[in-house]
Protein backbone atom coordinates (compact mmCIF):
# COMPACT_ATOMS: atom_id res chain seq x y z
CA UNK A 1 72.18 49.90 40.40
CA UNK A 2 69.82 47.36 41.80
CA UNK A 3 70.19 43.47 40.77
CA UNK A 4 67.06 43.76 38.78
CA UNK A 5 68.24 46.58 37.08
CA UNK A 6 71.48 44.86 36.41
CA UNK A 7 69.91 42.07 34.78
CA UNK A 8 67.40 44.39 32.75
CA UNK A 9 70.76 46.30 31.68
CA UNK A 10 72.47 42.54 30.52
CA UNK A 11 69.29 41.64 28.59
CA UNK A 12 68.96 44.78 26.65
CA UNK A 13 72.35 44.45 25.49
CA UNK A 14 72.53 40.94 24.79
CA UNK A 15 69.38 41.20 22.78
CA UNK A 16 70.04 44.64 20.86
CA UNK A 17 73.80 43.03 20.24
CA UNK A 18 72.89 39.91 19.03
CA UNK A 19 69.70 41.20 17.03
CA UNK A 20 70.69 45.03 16.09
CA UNK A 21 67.95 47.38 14.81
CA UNK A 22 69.12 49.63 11.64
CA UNK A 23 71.92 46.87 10.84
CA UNK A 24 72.58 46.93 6.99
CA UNK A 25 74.17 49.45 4.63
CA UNK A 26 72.14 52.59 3.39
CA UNK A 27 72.48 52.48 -0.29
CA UNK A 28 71.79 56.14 -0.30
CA UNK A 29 73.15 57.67 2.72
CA UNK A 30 74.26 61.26 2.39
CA UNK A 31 77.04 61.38 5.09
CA UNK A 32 78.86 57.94 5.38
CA UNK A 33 81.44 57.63 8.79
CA UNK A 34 84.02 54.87 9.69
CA UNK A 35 84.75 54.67 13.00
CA UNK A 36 87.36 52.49 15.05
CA UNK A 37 87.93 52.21 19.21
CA UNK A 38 91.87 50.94 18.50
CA UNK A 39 91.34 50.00 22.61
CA UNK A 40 89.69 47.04 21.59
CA UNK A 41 89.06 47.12 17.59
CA UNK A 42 85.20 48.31 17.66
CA UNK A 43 84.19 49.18 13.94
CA UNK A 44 81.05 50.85 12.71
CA UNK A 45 80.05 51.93 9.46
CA UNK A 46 76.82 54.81 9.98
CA UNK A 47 75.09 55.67 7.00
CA UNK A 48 72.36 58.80 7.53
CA UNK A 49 70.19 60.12 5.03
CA UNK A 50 69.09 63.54 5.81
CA UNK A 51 64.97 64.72 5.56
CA UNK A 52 64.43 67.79 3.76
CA UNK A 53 64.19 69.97 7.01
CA UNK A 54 67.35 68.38 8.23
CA UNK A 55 65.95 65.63 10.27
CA UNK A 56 68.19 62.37 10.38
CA UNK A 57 65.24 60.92 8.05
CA UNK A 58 67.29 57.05 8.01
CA UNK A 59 70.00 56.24 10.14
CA UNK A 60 71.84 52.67 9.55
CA UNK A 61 74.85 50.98 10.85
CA UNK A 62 77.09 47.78 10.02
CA UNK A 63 80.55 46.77 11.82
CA UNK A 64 81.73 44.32 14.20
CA UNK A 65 82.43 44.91 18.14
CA UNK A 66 81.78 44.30 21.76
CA UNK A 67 78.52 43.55 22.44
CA UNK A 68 78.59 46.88 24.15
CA UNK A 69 79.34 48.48 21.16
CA UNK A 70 76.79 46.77 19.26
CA UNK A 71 74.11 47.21 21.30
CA UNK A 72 74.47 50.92 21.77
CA UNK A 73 74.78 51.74 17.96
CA UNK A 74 71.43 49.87 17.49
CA UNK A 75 69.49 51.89 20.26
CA UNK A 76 70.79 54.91 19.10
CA UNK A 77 69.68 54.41 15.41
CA UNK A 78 66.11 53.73 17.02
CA UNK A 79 66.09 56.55 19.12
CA UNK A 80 67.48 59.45 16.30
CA UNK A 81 65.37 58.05 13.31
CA UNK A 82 63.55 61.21 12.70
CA UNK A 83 64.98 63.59 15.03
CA UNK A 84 66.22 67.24 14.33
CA UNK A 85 69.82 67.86 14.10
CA UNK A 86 69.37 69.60 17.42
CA UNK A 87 67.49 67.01 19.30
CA UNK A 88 70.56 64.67 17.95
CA UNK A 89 73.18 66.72 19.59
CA UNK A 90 71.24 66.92 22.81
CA UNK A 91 70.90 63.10 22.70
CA UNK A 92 74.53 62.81 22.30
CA UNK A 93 75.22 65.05 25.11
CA UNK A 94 72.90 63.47 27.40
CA UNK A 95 73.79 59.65 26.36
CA UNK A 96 78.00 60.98 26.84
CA UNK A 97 77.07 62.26 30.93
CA UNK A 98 75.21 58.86 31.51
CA UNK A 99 77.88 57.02 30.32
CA UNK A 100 80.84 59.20 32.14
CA UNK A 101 79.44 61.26 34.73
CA UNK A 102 78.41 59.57 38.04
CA UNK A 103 75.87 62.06 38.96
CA UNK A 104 73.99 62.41 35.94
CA UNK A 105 70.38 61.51 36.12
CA UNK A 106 69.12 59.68 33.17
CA UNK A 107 66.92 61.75 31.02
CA UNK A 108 63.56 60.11 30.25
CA UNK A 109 64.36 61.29 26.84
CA UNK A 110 66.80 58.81 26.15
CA UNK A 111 64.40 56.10 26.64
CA UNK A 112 65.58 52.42 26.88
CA UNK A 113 69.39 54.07 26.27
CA UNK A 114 69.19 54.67 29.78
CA UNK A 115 69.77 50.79 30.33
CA UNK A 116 73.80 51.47 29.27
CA UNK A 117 74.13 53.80 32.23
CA UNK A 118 75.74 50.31 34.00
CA UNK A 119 78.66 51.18 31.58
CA UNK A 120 80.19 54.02 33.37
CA UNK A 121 80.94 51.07 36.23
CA UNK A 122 83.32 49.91 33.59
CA UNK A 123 85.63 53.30 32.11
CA UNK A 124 87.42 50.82 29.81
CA UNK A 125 84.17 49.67 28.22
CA UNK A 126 82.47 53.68 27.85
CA UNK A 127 84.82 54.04 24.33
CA UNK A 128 82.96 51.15 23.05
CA UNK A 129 79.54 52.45 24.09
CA UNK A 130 80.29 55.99 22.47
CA UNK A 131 81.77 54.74 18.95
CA UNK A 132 78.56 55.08 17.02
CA UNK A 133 77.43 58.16 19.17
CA UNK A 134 80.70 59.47 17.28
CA UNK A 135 79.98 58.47 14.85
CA UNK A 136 76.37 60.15 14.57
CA UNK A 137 78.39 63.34 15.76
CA UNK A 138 80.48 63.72 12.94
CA UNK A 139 77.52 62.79 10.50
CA UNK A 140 75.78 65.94 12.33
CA UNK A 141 78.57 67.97 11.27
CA UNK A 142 78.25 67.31 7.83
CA UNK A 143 75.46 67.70 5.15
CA UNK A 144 77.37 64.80 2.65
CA UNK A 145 80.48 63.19 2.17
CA UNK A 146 82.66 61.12 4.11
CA UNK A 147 84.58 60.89 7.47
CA UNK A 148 86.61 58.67 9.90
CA UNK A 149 86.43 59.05 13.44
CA UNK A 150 88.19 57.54 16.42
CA UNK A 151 87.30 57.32 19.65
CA UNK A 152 90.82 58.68 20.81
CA UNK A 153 89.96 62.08 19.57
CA UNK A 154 87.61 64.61 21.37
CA UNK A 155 84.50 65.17 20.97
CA UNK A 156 83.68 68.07 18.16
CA UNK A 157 79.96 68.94 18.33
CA UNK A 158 80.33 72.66 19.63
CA UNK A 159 79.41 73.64 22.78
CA UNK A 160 79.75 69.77 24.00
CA UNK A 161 81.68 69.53 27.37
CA UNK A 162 82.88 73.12 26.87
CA UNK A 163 83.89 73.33 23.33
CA UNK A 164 83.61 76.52 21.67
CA UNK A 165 81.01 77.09 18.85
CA UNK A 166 83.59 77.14 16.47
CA UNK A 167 85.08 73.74 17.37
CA UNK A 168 87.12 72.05 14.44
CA UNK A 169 84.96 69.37 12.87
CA UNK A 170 87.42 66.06 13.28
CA UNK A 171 87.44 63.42 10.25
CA UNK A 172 87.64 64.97 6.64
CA UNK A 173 85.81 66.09 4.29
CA UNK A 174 83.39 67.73 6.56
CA UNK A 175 80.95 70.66 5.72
């Protein structure tokens, strides 16, 4: 990563961490999910309210964290307010290989998300950049209700990183 880029990468986060898009509770989410990184005590709280065609129609988090943390939860809800379930998932799938896999080309798709691929420098700091992605994957898994994630569990969207279709859902209550 080039110095400029660097620097681009620190400014995004400092500003999306300190300012956060989507921050504030969704009075009337449909799928609610806690989620905790016990590595360094992340917390989010995602609230999604689903569209009638099953597009995450609002997306909103709340929580305390990293700045790392912070700032990825609020590009994320900017970047899935209004998607399709599907496009979600292949946001989360494409956000998880920048973050973890060194040869992974950032997708134009992900946008200004592309500015946390100077995470995967730092493997300690890639739990706190995937909490609310997590998070969001657990909401996908569920129409309503509640769930708690953690970052020490695997991923459960199927067919992510090799999971069968008929992955268990983690967290409970899930659809």
């Amino acid at each position: 990563m080039s110095l400029e880029l660097e620097e681009l990468y620190q400014e995004v986060i400092l500003d999306h961490s300190r300012r956060p898009r989507n921050f504030g509770d969704l009075a009337d989410a449909a799928v609610r999910v806690h989620g905790d990184n016990p590595a360094c005590g992340d917390e989010i709280h995602l609230g999604v309210k689903f569209g009638p065609d099953g597009e995450l129609q609002e997306i909103k988090f709340t929580g305390h964290g990293c700045a790392i943390s912070q700032a990825s939860a609020s590009l994320m809800t900017m970047k899935l307010k209004g998607k399709s379930r599907a496009e979600a998932e292949g946001m989360l799938r494409a956000f998880h290989d920048l973050v973890t896999d060194e040869t992974a080309e950032a997708p134009r798709t992900l946008g200004d998300l592309r500015m946390m691929q100077g995470v995967r420098k730092f493997p300690q700091r890639v739990k706190c950049a995937m909490l609310a992605w997590r998070a969001v994957e657990q909401a996908l898994l569920q129409s309503a209700g509640e769930a708690t994630i953690s970052t020490e569990t695997d991923f459960a969207v199927p067919g992510h990183r090799g999971l069968p279709d008929s992955a268990v859902p983690i967290g409970k209550n899930a659809a």
